[in-house]
N, C-alpha and C. Protein backbone atom coordinates (compact mmCIF):
# COMPACT_ATOMS: atom_id res chain seq x y z
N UNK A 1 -7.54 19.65 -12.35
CA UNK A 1 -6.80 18.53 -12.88
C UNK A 1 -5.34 18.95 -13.08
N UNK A 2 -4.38 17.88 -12.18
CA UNK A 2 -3.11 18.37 -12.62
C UNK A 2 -2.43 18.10 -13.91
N UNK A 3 -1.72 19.43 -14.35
CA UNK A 3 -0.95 18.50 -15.83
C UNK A 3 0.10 17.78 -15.49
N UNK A 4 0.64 16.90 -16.73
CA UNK A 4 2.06 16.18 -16.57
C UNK A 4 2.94 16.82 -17.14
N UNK A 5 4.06 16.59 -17.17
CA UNK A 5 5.09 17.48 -18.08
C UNK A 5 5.52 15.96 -18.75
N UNK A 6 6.40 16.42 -19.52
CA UNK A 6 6.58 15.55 -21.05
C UNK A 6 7.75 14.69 -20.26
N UNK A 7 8.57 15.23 -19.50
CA UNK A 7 9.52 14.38 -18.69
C UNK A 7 9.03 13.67 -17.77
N UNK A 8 7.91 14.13 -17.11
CA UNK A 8 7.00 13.28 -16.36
C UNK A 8 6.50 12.01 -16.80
N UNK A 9 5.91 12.48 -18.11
CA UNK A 9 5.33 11.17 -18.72
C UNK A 9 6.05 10.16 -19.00
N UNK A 10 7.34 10.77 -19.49
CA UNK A 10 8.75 9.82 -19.95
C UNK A 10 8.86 8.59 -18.53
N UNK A 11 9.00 9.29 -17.47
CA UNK A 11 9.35 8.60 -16.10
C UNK A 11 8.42 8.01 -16.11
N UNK A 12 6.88 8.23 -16.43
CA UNK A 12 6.39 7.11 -15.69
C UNK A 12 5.70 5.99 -16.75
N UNK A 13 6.43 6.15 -17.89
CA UNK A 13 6.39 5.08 -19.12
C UNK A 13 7.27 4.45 -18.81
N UNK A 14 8.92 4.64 -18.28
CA UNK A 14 9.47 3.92 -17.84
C UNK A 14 9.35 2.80 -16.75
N UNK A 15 9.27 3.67 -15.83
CA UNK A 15 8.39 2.90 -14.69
C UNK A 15 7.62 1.46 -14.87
N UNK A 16 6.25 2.18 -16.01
CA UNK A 16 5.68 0.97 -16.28
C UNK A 16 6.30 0.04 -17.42
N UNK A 17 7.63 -0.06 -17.86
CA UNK A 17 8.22 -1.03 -18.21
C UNK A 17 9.31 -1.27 -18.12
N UNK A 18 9.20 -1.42 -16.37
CA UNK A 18 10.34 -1.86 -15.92
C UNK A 18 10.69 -3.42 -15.45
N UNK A 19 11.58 -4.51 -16.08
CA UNK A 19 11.46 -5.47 -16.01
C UNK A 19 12.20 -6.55 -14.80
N UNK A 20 12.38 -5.49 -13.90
CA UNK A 20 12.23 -5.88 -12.78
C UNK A 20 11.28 -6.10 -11.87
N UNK A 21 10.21 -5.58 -11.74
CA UNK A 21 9.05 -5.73 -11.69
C UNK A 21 8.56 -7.18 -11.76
N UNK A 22 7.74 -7.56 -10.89
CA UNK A 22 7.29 -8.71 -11.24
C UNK A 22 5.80 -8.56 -12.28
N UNK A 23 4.93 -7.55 -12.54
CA UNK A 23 4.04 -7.08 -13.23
C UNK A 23 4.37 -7.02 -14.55
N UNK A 24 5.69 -6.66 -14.54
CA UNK A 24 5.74 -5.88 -16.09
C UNK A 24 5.55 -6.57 -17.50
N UNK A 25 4.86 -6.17 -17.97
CA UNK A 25 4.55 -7.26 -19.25
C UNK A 25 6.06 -7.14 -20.24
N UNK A 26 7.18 -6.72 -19.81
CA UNK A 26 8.15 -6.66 -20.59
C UNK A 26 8.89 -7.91 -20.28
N UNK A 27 8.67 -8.99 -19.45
CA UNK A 27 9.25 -9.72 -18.68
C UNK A 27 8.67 -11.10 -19.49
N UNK A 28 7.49 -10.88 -19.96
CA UNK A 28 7.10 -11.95 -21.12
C UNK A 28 7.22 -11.57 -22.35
N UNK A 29 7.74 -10.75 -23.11
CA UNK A 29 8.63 -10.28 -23.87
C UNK A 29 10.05 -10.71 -23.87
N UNK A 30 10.93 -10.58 -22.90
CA UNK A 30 12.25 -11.29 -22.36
C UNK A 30 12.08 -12.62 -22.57
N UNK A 31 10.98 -13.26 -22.18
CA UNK A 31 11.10 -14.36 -21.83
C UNK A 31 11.16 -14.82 -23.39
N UNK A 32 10.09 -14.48 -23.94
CA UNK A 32 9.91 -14.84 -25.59
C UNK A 32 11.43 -14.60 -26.28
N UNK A 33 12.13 -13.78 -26.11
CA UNK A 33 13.28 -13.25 -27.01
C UNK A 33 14.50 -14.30 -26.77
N UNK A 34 14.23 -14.52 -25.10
CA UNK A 34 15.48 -15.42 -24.70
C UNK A 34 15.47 -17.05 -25.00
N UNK A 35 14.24 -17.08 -26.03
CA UNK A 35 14.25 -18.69 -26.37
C UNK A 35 15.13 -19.13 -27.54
N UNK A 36 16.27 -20.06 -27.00
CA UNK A 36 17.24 -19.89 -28.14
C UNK A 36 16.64 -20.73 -29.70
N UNK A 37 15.04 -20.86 -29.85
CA UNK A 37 14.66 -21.35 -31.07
C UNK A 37 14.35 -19.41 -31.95
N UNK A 38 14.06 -18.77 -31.37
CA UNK A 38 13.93 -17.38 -31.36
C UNK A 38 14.78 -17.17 -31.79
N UNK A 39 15.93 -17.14 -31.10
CA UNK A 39 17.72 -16.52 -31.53
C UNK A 39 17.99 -17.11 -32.54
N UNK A 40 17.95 -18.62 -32.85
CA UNK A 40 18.19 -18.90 -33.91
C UNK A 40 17.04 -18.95 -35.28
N UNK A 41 16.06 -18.61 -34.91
CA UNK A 41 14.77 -18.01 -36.01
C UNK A 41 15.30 -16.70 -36.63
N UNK A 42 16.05 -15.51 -35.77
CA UNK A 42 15.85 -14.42 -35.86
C UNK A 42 17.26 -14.09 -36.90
N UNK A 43 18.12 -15.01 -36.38
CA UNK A 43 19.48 -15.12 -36.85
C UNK A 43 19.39 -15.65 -38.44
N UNK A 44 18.58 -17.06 -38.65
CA UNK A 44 18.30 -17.99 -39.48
C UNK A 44 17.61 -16.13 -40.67
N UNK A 45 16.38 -15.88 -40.58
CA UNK A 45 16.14 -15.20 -41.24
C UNK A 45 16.71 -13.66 -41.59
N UNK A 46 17.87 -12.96 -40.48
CA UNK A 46 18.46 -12.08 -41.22
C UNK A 46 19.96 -12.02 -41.86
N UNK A 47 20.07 -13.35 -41.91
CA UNK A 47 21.50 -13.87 -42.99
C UNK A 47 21.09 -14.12 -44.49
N UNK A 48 22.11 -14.60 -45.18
CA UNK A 48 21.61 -14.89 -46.99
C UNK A 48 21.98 -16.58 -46.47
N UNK A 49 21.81 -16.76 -45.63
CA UNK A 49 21.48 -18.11 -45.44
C UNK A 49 22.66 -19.33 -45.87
N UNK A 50 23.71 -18.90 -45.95
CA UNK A 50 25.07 -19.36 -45.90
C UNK A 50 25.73 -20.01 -44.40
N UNK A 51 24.83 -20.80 -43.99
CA UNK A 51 25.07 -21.10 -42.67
C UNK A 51 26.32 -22.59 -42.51
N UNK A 52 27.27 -22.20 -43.23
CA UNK A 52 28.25 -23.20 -42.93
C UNK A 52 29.09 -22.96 -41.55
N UNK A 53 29.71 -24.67 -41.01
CA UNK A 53 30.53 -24.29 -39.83
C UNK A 53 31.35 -22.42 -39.84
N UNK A 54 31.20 -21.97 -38.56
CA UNK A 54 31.87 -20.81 -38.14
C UNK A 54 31.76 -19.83 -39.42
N UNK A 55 30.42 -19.65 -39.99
CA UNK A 55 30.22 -18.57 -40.22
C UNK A 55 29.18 -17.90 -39.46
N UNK A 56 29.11 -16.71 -39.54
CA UNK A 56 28.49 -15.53 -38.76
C UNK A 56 27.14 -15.24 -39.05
N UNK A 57 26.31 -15.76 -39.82
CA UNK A 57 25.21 -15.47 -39.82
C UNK A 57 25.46 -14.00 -40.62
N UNK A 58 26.21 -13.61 -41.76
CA UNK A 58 26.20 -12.23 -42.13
C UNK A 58 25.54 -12.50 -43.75
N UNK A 59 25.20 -11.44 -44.19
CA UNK A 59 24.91 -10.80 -45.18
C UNK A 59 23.19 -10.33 -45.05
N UNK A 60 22.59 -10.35 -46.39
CA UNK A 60 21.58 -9.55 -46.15
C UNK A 60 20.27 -10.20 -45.60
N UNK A 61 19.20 -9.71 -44.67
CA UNK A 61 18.54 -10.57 -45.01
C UNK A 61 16.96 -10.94 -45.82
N UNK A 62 16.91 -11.81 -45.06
CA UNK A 62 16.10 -12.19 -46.71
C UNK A 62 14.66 -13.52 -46.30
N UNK A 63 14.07 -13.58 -46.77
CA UNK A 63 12.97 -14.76 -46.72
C UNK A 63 13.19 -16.05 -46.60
N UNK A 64 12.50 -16.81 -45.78
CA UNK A 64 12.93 -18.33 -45.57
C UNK A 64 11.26 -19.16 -45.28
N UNK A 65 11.51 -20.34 -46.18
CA UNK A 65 10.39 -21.08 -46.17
C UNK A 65 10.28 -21.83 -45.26
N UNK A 66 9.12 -22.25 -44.83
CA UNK A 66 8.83 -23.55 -43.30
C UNK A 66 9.77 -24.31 -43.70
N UNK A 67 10.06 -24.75 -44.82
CA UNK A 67 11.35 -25.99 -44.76
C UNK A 67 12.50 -25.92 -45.02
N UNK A 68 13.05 -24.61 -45.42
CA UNK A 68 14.31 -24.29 -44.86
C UNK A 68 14.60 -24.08 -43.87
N UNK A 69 13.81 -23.31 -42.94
CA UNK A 69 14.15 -22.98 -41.32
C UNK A 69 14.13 -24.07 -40.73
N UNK A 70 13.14 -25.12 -41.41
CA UNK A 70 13.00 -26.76 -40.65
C UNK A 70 14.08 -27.20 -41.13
N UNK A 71 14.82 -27.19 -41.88
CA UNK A 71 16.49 -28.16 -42.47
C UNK A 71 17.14 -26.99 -41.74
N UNK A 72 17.65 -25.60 -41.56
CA UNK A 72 18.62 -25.39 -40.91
C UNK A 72 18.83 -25.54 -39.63
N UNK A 73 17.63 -25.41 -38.96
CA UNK A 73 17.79 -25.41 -37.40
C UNK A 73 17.68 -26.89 -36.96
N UNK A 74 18.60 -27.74 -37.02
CA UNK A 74 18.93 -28.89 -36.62
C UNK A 74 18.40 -28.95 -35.38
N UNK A 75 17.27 -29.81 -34.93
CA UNK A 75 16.80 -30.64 -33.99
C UNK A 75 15.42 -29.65 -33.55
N UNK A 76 15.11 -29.24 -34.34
CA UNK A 76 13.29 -28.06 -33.72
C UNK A 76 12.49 -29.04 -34.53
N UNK A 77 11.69 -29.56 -34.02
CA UNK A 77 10.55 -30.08 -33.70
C UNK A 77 9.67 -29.44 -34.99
N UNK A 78 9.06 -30.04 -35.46
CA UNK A 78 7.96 -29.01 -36.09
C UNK A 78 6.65 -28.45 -35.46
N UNK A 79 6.18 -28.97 -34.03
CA UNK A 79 5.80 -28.27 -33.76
C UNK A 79 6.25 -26.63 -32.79
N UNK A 80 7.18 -26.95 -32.26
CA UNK A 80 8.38 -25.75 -31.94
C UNK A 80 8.58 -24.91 -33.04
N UNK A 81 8.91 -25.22 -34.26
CA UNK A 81 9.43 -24.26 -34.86
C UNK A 81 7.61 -23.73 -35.60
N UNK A 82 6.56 -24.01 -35.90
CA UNK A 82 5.19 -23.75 -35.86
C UNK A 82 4.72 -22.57 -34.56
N UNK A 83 5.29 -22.66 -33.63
CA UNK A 83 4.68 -22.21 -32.20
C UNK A 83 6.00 -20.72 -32.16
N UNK A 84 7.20 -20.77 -32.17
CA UNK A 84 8.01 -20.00 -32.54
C UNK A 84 7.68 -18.96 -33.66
N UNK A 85 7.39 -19.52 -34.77
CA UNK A 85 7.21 -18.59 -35.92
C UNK A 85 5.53 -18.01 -35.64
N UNK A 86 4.49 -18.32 -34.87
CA UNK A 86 3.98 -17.81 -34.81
C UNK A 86 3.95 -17.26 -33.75
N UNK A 87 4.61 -16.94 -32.74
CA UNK A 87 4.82 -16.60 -31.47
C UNK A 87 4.99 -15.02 -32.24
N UNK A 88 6.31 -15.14 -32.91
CA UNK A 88 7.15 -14.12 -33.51
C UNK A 88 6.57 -13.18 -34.29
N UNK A 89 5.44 -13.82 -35.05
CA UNK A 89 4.75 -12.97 -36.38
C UNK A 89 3.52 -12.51 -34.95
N UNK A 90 2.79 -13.12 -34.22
CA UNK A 90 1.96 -11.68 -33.20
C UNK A 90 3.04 -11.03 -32.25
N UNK A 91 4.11 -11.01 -31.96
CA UNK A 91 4.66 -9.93 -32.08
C UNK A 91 5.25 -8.71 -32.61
N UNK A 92 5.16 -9.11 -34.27
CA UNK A 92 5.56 -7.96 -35.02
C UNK A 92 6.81 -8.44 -35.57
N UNK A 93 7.35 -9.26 -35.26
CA UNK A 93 8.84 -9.11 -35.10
C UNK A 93 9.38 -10.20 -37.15
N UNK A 94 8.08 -10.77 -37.55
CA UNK A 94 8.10 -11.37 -38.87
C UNK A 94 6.95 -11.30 -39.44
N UNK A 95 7.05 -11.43 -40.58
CA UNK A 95 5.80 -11.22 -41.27
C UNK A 95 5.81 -12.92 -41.84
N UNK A 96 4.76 -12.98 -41.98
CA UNK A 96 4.23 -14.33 -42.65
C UNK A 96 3.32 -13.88 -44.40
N UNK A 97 3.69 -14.82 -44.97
CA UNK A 97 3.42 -14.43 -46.71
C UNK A 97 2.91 -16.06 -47.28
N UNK A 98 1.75 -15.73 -47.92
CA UNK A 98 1.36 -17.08 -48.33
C UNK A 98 0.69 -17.05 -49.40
N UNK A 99 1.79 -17.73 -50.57
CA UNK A 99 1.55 -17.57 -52.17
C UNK A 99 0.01 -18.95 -52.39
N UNK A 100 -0.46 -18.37 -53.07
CA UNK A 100 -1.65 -19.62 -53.47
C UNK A 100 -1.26 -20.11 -54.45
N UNK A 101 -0.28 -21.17 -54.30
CA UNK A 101 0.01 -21.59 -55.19
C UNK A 101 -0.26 -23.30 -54.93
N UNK A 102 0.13 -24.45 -55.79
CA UNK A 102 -0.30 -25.56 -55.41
C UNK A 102 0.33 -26.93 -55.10
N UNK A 103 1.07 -26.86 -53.71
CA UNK A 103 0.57 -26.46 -52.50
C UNK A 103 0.90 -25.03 -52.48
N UNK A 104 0.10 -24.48 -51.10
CA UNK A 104 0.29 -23.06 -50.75
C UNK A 104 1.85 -22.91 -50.27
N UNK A 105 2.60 -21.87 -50.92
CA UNK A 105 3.74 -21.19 -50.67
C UNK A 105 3.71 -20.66 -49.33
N UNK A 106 4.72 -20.83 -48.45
CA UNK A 106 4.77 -20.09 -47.30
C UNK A 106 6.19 -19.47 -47.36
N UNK A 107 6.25 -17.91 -46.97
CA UNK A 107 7.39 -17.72 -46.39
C UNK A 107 7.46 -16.99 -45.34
N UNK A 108 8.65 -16.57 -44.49
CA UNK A 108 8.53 -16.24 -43.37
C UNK A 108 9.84 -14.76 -43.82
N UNK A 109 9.67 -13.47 -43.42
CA UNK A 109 10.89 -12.41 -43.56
C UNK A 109 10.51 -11.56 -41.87
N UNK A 110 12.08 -10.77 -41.45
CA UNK A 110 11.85 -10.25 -40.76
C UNK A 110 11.18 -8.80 -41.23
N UNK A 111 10.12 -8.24 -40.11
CA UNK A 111 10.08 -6.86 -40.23
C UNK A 111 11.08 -5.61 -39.80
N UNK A 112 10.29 -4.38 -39.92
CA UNK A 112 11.94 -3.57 -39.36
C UNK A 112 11.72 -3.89 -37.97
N UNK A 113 10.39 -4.22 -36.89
CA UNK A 113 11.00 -4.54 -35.65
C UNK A 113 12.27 -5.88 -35.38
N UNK A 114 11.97 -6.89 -36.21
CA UNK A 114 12.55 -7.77 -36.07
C UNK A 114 14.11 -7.51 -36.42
N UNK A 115 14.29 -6.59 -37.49
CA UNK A 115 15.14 -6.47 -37.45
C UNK A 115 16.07 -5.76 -36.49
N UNK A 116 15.62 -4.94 -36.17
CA UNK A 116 16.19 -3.94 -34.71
C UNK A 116 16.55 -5.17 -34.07
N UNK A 117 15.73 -6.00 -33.66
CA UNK A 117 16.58 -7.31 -32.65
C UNK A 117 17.80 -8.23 -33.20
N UNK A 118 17.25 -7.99 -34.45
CA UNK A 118 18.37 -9.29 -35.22
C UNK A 118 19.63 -9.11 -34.77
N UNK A 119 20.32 -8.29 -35.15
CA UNK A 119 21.71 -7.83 -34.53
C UNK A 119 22.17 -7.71 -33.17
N UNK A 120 21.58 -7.90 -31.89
CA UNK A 120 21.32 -8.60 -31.00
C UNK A 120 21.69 -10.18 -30.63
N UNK A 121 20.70 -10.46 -31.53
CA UNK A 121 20.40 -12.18 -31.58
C UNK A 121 21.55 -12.63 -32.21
N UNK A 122 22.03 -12.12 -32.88
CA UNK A 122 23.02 -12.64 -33.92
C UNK A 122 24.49 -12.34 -33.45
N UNK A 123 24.89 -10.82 -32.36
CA UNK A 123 25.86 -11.11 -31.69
C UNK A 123 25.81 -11.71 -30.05
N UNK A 124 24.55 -12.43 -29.70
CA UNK A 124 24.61 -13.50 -28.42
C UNK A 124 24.56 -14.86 -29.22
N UNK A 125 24.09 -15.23 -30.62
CA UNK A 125 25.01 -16.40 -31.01
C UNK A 125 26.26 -16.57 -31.45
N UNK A 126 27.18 -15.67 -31.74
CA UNK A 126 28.61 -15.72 -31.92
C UNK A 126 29.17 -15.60 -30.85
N UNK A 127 29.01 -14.99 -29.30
CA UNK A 127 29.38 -15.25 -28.36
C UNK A 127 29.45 -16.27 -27.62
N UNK A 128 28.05 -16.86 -27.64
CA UNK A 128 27.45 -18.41 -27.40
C UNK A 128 29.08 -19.26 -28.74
N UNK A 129 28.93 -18.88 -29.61
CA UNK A 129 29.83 -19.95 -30.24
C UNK A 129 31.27 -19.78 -30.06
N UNK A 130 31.96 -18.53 -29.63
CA UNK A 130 33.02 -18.31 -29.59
C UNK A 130 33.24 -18.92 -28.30
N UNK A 131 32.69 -18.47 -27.04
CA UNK A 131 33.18 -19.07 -25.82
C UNK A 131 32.43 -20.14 -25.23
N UNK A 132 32.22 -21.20 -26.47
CA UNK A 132 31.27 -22.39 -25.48
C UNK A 132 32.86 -23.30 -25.02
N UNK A 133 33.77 -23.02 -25.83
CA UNK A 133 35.41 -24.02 -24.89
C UNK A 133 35.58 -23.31 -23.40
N UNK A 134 35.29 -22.47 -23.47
CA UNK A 134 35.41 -21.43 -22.16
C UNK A 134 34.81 -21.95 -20.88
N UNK A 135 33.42 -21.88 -21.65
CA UNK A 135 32.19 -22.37 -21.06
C UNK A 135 31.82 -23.83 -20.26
N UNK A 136 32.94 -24.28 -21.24
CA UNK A 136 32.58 -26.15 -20.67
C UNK A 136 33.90 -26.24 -20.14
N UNK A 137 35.01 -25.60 -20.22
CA UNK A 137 36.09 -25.81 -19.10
C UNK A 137 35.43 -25.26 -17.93
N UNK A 138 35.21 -24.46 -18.06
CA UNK A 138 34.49 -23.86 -16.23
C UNK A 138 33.45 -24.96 -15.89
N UNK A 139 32.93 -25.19 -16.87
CA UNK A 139 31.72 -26.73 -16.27
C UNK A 139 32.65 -27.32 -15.48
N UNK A 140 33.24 -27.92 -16.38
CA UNK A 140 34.40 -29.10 -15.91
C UNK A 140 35.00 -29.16 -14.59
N UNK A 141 35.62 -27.64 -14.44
CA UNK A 141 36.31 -27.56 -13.11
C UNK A 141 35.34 -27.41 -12.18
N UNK A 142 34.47 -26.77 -11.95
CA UNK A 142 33.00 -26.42 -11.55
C UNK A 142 32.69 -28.00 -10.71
N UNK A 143 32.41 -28.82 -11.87
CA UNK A 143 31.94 -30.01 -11.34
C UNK A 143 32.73 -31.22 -10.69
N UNK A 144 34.07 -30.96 -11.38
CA UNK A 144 35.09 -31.65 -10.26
C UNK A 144 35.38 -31.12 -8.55
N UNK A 145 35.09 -29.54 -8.47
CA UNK A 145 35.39 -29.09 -6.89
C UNK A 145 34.00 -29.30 -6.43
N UNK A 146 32.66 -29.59 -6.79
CA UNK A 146 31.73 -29.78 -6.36
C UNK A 146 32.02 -31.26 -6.01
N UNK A 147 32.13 -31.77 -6.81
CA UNK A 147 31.48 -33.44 -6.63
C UNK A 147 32.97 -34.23 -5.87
């Protein structure tokens, strides 16, 4: 039996999550992360929840109930934001907490995986907000030399 060496193994852990690949289960992972109810779930729960025009989503974060995340994220569905938050919690990425109280308390916090992404998520929505004038002038011209 041949051995591997430890750099060996490295290469071919890589290998198998490589998301170019059409196999790679990292590619439904991507897909999950790049849903902008996600970005703004992930964002929504690692701020102190001060979400006025052109602020940044900064400070610490912190816990958010089904109906705050349902009042901040303007236009999610409740069943979207239901399918999202549990998408998120079997990935690791939030924990779910449920006080017995009457009605039952729900809240939703990130874990430390989630958090590793937050900062991520949170600088592709300030980019998303800084250059959407950018964004829709290039539409603009875009669709006038087309059409």
């Amino acid at each position: 039996m041949a051995t591997t060496t430890a750099a060996q193994k490295r290469a071919q852990a890589k290998a198998e999550y490589d998301a170019f690949l059409a196999a790679c289960p990292s590619r439904k992972l991507l897909d999950r992360i790049s849903d902008k109810w996600v970005t703004l779930v992930l964002a929504a729960l690692g701020s102190d929840g001060s979400h006025r025009f052109g602020a940044d989503c900064a400070g610490e974060p912190r816990s958010m109930r089904y109906s705050e995340l349902a009042r901040l994220l303007a236009g999610v569905s409740q069943k979207m934001l239901t399918q999202t938050l549990r998408s998120l919690e079997r990935d690791g990425l939030i924990t779910r907490t449920a006080t017995p109280t009457v009605p039952v308390t729900v809240s939703y916090e990130l874990t430390d995986l989630g958090l590793s992404l937050h900062q991520m998520m949170r600088g592709l929505k300030g980019w998303a907000e800084t250059h959407m004038d950018d964004v829709l002038a290039n539409r603009a011209t875009y669709d006038t030399r087309t059409t």
